[in-house]
PDB file of N, CA and C in Angstrom:
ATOM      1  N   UNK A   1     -33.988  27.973 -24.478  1.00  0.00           N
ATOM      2  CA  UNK A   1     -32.931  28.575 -25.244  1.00  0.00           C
ATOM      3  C   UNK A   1     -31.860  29.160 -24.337  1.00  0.00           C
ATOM      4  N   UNK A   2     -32.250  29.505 -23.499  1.00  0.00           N
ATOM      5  CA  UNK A   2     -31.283  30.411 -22.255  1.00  0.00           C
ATOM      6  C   UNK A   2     -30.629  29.252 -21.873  1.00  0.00           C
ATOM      7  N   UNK A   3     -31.312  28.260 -21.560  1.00  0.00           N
ATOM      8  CA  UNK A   3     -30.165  26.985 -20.813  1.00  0.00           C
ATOM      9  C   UNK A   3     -29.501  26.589 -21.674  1.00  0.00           C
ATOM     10  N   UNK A   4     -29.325  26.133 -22.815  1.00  0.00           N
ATOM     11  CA  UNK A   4     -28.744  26.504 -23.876  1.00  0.00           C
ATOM     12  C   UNK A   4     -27.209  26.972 -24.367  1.00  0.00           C
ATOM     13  N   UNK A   5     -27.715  28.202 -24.292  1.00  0.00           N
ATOM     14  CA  UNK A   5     -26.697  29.148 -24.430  1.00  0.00           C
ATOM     15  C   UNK A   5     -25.751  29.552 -22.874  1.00  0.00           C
ATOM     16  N   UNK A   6     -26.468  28.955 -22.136  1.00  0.00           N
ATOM     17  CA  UNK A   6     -25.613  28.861 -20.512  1.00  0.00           C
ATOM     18  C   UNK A   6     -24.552  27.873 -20.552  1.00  0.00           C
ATOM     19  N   UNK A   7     -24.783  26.426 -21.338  1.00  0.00           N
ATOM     20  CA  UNK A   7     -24.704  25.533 -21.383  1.00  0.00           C
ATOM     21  C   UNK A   7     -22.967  25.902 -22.145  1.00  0.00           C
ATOM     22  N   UNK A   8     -23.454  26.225 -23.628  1.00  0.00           N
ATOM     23  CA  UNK A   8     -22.535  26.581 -23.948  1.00  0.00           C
ATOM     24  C   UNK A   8     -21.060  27.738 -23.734  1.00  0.00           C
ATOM     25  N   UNK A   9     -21.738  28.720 -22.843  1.00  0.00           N
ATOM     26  CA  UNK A   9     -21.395  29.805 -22.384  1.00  0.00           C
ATOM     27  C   UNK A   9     -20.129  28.443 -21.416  1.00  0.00           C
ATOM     28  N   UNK A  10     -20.985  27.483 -20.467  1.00  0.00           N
ATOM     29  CA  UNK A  10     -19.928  27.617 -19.512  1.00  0.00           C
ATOM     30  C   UNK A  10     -18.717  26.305 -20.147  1.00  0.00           C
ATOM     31  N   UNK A  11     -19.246  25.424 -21.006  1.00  0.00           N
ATOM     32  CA  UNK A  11     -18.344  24.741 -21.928  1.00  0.00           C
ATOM     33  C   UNK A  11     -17.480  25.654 -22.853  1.00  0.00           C
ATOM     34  N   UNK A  12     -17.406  27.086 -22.942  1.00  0.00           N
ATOM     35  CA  UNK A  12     -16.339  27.521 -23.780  1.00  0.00           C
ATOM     36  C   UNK A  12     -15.815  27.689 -22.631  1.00  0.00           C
ATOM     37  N   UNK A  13     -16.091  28.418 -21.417  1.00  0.00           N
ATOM     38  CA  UNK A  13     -15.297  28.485 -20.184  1.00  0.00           C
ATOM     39  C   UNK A  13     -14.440  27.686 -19.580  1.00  0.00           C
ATOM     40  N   UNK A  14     -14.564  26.012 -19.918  1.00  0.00           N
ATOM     41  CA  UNK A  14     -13.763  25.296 -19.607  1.00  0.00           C
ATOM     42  C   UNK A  14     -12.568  25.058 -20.732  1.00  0.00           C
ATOM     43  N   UNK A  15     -13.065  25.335 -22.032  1.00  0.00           N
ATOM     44  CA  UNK A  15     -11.568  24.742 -22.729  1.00  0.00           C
ATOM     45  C   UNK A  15     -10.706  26.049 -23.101  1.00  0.00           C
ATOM     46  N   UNK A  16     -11.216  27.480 -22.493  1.00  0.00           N
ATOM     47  CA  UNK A  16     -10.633  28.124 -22.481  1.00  0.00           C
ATOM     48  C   UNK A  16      -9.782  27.852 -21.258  1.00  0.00           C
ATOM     49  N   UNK A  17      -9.912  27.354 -20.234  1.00  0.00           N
ATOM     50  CA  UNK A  17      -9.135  26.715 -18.931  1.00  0.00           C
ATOM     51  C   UNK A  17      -8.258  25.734 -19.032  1.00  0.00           C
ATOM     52  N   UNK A  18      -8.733  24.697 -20.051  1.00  0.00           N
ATOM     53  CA  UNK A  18      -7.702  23.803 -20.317  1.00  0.00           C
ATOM     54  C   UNK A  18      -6.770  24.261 -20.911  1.00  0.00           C
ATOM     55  N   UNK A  19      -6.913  25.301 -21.935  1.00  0.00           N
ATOM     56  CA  UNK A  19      -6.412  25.854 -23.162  1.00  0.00           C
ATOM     57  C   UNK A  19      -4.938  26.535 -22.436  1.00  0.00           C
ATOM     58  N   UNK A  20      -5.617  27.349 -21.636  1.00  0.00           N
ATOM     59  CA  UNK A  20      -4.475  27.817 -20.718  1.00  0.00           C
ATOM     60  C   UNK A  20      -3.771  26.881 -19.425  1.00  0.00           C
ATOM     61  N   UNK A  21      -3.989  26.298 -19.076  1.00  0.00           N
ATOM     62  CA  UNK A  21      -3.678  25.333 -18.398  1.00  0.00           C
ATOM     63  C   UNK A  21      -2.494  24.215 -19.323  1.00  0.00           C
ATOM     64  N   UNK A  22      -2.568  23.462 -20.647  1.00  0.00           N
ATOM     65  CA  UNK A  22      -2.064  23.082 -21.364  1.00  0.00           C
ATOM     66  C   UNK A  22      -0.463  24.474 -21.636  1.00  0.00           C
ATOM     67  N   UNK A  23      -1.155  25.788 -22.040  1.00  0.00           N
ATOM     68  CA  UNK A  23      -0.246  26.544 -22.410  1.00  0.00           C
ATOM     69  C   UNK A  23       0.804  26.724 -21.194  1.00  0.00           C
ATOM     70  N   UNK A  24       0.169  26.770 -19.954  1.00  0.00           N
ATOM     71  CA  UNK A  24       1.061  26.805 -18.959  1.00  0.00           C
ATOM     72  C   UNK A  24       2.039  26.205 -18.432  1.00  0.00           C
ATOM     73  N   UNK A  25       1.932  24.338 -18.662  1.00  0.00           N
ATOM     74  CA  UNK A  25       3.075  23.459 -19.051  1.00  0.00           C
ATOM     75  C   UNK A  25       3.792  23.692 -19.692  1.00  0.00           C
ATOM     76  N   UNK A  26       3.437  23.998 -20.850  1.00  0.00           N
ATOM     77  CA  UNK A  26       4.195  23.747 -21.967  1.00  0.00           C
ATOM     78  C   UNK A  26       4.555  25.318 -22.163  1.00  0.00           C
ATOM     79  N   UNK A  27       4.871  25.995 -21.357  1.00  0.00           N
ATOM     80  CA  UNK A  27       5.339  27.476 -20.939  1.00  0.00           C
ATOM     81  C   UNK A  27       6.624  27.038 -20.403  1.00  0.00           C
ATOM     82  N   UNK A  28       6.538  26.234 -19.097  1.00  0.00           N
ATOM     83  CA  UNK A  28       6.895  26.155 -17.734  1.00  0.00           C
ATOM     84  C   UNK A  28       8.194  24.573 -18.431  1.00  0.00           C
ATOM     85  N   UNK A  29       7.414  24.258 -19.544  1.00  0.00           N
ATOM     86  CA  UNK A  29       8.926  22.664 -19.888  1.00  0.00           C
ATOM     87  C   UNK A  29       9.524  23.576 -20.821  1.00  0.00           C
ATOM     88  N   UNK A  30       9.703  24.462 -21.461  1.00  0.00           N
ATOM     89  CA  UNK A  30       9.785  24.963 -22.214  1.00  0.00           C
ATOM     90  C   UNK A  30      11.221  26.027 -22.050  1.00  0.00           C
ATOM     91  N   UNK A  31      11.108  26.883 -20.817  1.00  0.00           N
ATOM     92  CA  UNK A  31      12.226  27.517 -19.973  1.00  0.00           C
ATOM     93  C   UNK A  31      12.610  26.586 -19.427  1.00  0.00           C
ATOM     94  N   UNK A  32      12.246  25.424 -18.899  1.00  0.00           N
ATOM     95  CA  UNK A  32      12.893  24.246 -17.734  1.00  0.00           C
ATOM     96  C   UNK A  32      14.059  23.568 -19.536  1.00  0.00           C
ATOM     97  N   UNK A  33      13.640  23.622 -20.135  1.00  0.00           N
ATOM     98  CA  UNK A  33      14.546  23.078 -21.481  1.00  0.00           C
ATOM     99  C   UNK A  33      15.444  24.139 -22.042  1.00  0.00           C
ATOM    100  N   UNK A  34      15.615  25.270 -22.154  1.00  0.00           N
ATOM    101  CA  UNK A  34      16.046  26.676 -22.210  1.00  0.00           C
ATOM    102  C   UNK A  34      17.430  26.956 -21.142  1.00  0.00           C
ATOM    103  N   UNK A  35      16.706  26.667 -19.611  1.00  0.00           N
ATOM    104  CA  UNK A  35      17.807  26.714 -18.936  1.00  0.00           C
ATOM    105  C   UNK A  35      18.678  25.477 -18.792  1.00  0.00           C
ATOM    106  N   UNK A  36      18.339  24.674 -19.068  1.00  0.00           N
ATOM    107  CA  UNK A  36      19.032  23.075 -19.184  1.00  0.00           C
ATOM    108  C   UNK A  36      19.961  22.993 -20.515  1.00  0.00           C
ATOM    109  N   UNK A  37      19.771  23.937 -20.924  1.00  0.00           N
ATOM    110  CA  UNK A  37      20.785  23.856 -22.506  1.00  0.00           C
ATOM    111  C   UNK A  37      21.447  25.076 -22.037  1.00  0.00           C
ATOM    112  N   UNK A  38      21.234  26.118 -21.267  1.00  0.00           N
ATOM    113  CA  UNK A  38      22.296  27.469 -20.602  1.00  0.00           C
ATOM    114  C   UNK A  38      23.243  26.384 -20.272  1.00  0.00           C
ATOM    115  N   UNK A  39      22.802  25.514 -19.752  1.00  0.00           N
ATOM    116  CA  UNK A  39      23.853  25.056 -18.021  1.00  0.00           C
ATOM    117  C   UNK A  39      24.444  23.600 -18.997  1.00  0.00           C
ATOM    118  N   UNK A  40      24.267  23.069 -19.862  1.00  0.00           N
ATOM    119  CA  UNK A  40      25.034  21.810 -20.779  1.00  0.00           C
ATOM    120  C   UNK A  40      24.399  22.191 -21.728  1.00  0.00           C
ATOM    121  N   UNK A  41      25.010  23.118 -23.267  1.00  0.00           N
ATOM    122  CA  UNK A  41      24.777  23.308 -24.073  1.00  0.00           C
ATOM    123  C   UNK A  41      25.211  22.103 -25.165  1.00  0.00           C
ATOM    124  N   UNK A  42      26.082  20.712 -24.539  1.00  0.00           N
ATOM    125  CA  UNK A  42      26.674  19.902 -25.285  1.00  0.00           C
ATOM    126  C   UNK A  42      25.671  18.864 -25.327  1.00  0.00           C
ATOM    127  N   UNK A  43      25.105  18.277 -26.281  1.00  0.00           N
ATOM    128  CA  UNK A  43      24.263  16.786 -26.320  1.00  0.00           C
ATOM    129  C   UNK A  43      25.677  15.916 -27.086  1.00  0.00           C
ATOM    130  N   UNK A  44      25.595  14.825 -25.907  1.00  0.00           N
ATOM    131  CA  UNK A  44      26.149  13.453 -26.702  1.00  0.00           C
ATOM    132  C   UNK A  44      25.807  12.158 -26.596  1.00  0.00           C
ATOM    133  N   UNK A  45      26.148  11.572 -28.201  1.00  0.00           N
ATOM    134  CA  UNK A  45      25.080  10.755 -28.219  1.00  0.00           C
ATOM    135  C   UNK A  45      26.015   9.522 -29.322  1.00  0.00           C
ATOM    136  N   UNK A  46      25.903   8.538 -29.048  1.00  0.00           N
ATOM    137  CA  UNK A  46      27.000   7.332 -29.749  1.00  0.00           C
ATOM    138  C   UNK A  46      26.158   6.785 -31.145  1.00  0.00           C
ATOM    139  N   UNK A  47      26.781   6.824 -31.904  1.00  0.00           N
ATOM    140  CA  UNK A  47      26.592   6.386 -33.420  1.00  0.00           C
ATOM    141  C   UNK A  47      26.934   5.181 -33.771  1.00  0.00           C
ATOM    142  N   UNK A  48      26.477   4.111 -34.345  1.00  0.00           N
ATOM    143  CA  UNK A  48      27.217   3.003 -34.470  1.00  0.00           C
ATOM    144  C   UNK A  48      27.594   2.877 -36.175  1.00  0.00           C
ATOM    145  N   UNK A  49      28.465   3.338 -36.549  1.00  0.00           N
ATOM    146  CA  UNK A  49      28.651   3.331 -37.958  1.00  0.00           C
ATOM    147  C   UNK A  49      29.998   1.819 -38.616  1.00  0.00           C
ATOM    148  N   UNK A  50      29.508   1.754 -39.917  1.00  0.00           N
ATOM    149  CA  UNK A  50      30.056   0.858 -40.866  1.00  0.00           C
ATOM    150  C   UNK A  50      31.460   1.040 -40.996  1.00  0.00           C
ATOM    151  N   UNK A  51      32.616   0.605 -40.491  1.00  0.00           N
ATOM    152  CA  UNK A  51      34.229   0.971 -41.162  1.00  0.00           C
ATOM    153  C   UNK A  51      34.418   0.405 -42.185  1.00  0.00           C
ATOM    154  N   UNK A  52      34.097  -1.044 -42.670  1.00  0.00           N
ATOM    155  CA  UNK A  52      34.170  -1.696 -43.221  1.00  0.00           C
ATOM    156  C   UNK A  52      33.256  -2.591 -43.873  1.00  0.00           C
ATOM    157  N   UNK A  53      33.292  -2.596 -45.262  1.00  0.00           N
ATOM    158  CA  UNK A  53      31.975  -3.603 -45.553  1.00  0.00           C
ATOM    159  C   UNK A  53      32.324  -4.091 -46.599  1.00  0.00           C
ATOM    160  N   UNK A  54      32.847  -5.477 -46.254  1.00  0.00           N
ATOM    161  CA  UNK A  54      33.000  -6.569 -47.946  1.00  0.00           C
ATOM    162  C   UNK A  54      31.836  -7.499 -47.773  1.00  0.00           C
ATOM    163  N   UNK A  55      32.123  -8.521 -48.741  1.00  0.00           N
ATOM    164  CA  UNK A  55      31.426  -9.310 -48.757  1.00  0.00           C
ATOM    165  C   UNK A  55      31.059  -9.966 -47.595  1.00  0.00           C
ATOM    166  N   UNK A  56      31.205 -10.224 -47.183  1.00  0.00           N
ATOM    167  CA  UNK A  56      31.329 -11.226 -45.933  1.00  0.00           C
ATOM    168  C   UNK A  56      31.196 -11.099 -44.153  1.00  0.00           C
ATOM    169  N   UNK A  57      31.935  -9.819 -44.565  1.00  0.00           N
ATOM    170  CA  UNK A  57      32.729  -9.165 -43.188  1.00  0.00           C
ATOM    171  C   UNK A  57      32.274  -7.585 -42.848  1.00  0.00           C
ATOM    172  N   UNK A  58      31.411  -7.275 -42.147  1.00  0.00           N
ATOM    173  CA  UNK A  58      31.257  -6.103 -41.663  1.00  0.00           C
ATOM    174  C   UNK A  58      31.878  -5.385 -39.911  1.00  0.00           C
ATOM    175  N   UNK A  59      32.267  -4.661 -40.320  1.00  0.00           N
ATOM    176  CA  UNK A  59      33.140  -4.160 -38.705  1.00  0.00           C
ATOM    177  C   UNK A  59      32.524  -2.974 -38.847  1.00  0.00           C
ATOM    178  N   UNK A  60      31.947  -2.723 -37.728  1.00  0.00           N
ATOM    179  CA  UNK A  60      31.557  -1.438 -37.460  1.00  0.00           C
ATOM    180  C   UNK A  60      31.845  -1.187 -36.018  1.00  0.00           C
ATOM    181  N   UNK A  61      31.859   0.994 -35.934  1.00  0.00           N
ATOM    182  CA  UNK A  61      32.706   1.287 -34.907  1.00  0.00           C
ATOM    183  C   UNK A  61      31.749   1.869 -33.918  1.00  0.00           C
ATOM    184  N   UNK A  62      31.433   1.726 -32.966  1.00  0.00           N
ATOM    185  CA  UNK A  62      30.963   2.889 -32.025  1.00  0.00           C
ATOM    186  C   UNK A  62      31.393   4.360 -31.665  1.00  0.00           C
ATOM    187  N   UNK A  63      30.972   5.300 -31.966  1.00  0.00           N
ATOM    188  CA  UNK A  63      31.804   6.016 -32.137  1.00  0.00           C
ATOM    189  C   UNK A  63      30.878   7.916 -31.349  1.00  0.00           C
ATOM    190  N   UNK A  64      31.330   8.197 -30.950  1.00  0.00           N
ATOM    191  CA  UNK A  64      30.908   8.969 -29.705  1.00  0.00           C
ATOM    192  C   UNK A  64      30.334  10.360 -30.832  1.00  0.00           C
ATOM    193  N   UNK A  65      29.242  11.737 -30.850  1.00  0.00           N
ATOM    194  CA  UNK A  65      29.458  12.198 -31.009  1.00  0.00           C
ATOM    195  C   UNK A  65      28.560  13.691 -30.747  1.00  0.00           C
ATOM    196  N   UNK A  66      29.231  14.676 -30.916  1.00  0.00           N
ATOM    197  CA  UNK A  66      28.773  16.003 -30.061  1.00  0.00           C
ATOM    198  C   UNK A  66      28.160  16.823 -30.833  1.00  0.00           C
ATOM    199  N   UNK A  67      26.437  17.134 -30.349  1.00  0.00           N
ATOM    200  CA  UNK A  67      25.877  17.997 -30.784  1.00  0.00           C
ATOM    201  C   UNK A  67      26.133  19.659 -29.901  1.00  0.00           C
ATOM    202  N   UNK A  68      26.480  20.792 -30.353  1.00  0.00           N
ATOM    203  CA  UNK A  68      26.301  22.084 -29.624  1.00  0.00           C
ATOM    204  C   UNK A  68      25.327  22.628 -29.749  1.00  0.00           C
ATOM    205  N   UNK A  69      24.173  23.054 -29.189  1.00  0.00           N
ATOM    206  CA  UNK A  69      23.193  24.392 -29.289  1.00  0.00           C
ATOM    207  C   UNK A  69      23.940  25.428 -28.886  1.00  0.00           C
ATOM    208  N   UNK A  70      23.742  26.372 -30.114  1.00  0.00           N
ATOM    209  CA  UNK A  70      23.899  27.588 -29.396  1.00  0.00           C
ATOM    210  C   UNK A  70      22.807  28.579 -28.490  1.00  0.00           C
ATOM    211  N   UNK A  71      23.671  29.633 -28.040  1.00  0.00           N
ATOM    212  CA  UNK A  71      23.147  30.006 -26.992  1.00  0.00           C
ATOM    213  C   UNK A  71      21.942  30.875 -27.171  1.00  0.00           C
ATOM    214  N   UNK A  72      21.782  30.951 -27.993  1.00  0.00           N
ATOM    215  CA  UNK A  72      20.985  32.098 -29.196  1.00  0.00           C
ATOM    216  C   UNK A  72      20.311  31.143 -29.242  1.00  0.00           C
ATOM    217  N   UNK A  73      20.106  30.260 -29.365  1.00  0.00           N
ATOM    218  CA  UNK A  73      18.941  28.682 -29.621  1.00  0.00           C
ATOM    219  C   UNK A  73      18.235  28.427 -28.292  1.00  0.00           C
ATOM    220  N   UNK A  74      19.199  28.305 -27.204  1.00  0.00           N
ATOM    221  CA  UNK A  74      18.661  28.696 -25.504  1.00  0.00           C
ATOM    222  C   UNK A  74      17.712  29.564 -25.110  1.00  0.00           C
ATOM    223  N   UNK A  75      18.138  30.884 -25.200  1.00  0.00           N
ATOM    224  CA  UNK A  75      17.913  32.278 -25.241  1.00  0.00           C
ATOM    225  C   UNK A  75      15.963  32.030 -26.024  1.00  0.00           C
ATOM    226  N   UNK A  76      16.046  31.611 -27.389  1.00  0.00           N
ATOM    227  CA  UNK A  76      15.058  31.751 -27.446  1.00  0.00           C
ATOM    228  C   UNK A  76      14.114  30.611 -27.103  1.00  0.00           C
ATOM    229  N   UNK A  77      14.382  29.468 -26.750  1.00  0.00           N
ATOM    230  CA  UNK A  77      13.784  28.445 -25.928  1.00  0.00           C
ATOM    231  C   UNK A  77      12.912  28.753 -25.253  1.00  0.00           C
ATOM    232  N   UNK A  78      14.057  29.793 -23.857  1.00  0.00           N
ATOM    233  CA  UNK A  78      13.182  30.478 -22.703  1.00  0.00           C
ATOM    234  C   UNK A  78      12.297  31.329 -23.149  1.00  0.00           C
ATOM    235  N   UNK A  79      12.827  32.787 -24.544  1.00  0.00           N
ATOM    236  CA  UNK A  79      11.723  33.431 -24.480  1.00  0.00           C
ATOM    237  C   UNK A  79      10.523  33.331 -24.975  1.00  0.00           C
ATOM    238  N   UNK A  80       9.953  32.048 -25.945  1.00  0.00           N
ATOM    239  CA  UNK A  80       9.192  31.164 -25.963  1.00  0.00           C
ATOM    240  C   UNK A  80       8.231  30.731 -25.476  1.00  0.00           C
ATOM    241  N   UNK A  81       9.116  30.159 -24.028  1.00  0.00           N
ATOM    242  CA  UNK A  81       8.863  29.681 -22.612  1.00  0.00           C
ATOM    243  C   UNK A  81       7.577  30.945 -21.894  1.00  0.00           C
ATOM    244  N   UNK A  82       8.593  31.825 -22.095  1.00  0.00           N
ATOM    245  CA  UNK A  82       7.708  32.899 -21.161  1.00  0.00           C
ATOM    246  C   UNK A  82       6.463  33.430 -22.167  1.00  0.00           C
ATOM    247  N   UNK A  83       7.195  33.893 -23.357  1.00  0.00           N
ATOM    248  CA  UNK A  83       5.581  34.255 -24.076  1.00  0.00           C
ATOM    249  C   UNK A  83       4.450  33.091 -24.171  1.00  0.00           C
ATOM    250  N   UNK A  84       4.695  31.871 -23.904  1.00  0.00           N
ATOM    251  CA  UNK A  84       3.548  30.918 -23.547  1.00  0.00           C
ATOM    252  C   UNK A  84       3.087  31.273 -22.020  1.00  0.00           C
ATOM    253  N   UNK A  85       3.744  31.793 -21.333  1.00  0.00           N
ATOM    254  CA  UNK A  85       3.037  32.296 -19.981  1.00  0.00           C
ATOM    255  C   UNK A  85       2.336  33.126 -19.758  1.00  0.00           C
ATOM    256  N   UNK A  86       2.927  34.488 -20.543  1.00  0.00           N
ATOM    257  CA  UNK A  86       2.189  35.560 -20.545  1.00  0.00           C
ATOM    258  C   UNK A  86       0.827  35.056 -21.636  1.00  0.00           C
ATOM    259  N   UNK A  87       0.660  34.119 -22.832  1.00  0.00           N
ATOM    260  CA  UNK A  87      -0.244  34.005 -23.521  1.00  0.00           C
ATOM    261  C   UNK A  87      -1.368  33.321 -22.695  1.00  0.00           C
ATOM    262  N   UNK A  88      -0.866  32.654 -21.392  1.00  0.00           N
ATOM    263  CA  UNK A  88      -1.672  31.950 -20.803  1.00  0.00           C
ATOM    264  C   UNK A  88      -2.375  32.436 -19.480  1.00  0.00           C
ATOM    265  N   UNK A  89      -1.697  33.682 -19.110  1.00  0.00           N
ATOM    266  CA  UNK A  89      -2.093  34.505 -17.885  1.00  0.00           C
ATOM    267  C   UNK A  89      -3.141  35.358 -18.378  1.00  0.00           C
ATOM    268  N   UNK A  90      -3.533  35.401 -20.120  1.00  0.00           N
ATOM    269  CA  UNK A  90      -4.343  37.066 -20.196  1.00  0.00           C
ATOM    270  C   UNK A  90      -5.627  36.549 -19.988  1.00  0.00           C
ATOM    271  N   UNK A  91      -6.150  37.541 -19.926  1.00  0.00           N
ATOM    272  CA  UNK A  91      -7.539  37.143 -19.995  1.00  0.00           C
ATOM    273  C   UNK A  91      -8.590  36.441 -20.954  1.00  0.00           C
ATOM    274  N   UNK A  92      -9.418  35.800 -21.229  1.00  0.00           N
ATOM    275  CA  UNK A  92      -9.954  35.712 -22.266  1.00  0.00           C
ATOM    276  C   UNK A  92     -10.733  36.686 -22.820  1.00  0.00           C
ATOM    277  N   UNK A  93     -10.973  36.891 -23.841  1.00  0.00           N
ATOM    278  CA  UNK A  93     -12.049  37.908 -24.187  1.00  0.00           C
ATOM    279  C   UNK A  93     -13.322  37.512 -24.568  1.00  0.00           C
ATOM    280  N   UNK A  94     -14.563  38.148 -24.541  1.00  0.00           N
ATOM    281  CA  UNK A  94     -15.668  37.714 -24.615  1.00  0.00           C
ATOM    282  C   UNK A  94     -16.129  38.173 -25.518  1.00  0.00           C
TER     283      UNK A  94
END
């Protein structure tokens, strides 16, 4: 029974490791995406839309266009970012 419960003891020990380990990436892409929208808050991205559509004949335009995040959208990206760090630095409890 003791080996057992060792057994299990040290298998919660590991996916509590992964657990944080996982959180720590995804801490760490998280501000790396946060400050990447500080520094080009503009996404652009080309649309290919319909001008025209009869029977027969379709013309369509390429046509360029601009997403903004705001900075308030950034802002909380990072702090996100970091409360997945600090969630991943504490200790576990037993």
């Amino acid at each position: 029974m003791q080996r057992a419960d060792a057994l299990a003891s040290a298998s919660m020990r590991d996916v509590q490791r992964a657990e944080a380990l996982w959180m720590k990436i995804i801490g760490v892409l998280l501000i790396l995406l946060g400050l990447t929208l500080f520094a080009s808050p503009r996404i652009n991205y080309h649309a290919r839309e319909k001008v025209i559509h009869t029977g027969s004949i379709d013309i369509t335009a390429n046509r360029q266009k601009t997403v903004v995040i705001p900075r308030v959208v950034a802002s909380l990206i990072v702090g996100a970012g970091v409360f997945a760090l600090v969630l991943a630095m504490r200790k576990p409890q037993s």
